[in-house]
Protein backbone atom coordinates (compact mmCIF):
# COMPACT_ATOMS: atom_id res chain seq x y z
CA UNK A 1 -37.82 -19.24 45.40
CA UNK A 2 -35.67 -17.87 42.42
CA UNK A 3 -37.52 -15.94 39.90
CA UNK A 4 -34.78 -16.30 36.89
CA UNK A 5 -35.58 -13.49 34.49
CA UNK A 6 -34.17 -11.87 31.61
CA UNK A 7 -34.93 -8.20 29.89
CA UNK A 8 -36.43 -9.68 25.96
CA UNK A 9 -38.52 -12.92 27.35
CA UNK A 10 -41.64 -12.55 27.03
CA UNK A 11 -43.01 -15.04 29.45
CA UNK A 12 -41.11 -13.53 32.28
CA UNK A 13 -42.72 -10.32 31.60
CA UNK A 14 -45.98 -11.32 31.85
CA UNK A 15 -45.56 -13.25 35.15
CA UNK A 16 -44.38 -10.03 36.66
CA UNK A 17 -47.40 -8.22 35.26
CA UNK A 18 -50.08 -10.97 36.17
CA UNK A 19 -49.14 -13.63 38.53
CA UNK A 20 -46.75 -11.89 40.44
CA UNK A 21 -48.83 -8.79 41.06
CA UNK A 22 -51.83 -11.30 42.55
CA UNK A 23 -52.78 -10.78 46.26
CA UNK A 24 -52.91 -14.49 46.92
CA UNK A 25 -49.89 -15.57 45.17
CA UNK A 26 -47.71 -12.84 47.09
CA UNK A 27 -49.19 -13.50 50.21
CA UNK A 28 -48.40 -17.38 49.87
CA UNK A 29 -44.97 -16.50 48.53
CA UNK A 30 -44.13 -14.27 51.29
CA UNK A 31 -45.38 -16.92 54.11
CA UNK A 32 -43.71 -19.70 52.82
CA UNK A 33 -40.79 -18.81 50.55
CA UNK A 34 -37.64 -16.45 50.53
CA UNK A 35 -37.76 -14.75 47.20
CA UNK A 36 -35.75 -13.20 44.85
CA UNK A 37 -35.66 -12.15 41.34
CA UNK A 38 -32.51 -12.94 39.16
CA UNK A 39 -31.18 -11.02 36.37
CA UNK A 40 -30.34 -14.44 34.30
CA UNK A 41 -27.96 -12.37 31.93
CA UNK A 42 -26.58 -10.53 34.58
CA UNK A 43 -23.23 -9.99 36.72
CA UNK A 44 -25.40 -10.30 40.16
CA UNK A 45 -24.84 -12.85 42.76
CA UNK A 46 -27.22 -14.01 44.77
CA UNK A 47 -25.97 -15.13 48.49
CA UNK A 48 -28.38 -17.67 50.74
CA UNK A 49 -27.19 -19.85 53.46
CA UNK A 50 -23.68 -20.11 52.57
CA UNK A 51 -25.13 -20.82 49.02
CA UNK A 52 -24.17 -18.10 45.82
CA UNK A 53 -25.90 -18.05 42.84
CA UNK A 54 -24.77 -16.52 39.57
CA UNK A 55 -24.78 -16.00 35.95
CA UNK A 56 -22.23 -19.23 35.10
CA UNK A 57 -21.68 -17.17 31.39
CA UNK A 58 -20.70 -14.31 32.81
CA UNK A 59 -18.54 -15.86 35.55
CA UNK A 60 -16.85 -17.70 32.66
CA UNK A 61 -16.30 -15.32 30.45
CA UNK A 62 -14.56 -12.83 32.75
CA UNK A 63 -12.19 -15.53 33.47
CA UNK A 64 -11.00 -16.53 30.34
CA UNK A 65 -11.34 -13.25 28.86
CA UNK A 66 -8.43 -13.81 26.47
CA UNK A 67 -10.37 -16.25 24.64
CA UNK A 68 -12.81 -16.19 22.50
CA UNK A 69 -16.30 -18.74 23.68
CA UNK A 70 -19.53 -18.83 22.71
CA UNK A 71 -22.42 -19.94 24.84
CA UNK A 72 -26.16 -19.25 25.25
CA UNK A 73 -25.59 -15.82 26.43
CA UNK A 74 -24.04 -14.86 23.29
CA UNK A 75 -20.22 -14.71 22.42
CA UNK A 76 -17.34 -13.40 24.47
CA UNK A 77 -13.71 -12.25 23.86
């Protein structure tokens, strides 16, 4: 289970405060899922089973940092 998260949504915040904090829904997590929380604005990348996860903005934007792309992370040169 992916928790995709960034630092301004509100939403996000308030599953980490509430739901994620309950006793029943960690224990249920932790018996049945592998979890991890993802930075959706970040540079991390996540590696599961020969599977990797990432940020496809920032991926993109480091690779063509000569030009100049917008997306929904924001805008990139």
């Amino acid at each position: 289970m992916m928790d995709v998260y960034t630092v301004w949504c509100g939403p996000c915040k308030m599953l980490d405060k509430n739901t994620f904090r309950n006793p029943d829904v960690i224990d249920y997590v932790n018996k049945n899922y592998y979890a991890v929380k993802f930075n959706g604005e970040g540079n991390d990348v996540v590696s599961y089973k020969d599977n990797s996860y990432a940020n496809p903005g920032y991926n993109e934007a480091r690779a063509k940092t000569e030009i100049v792309r917008t997306n929904s992370q924001g805008i990139y040169k």
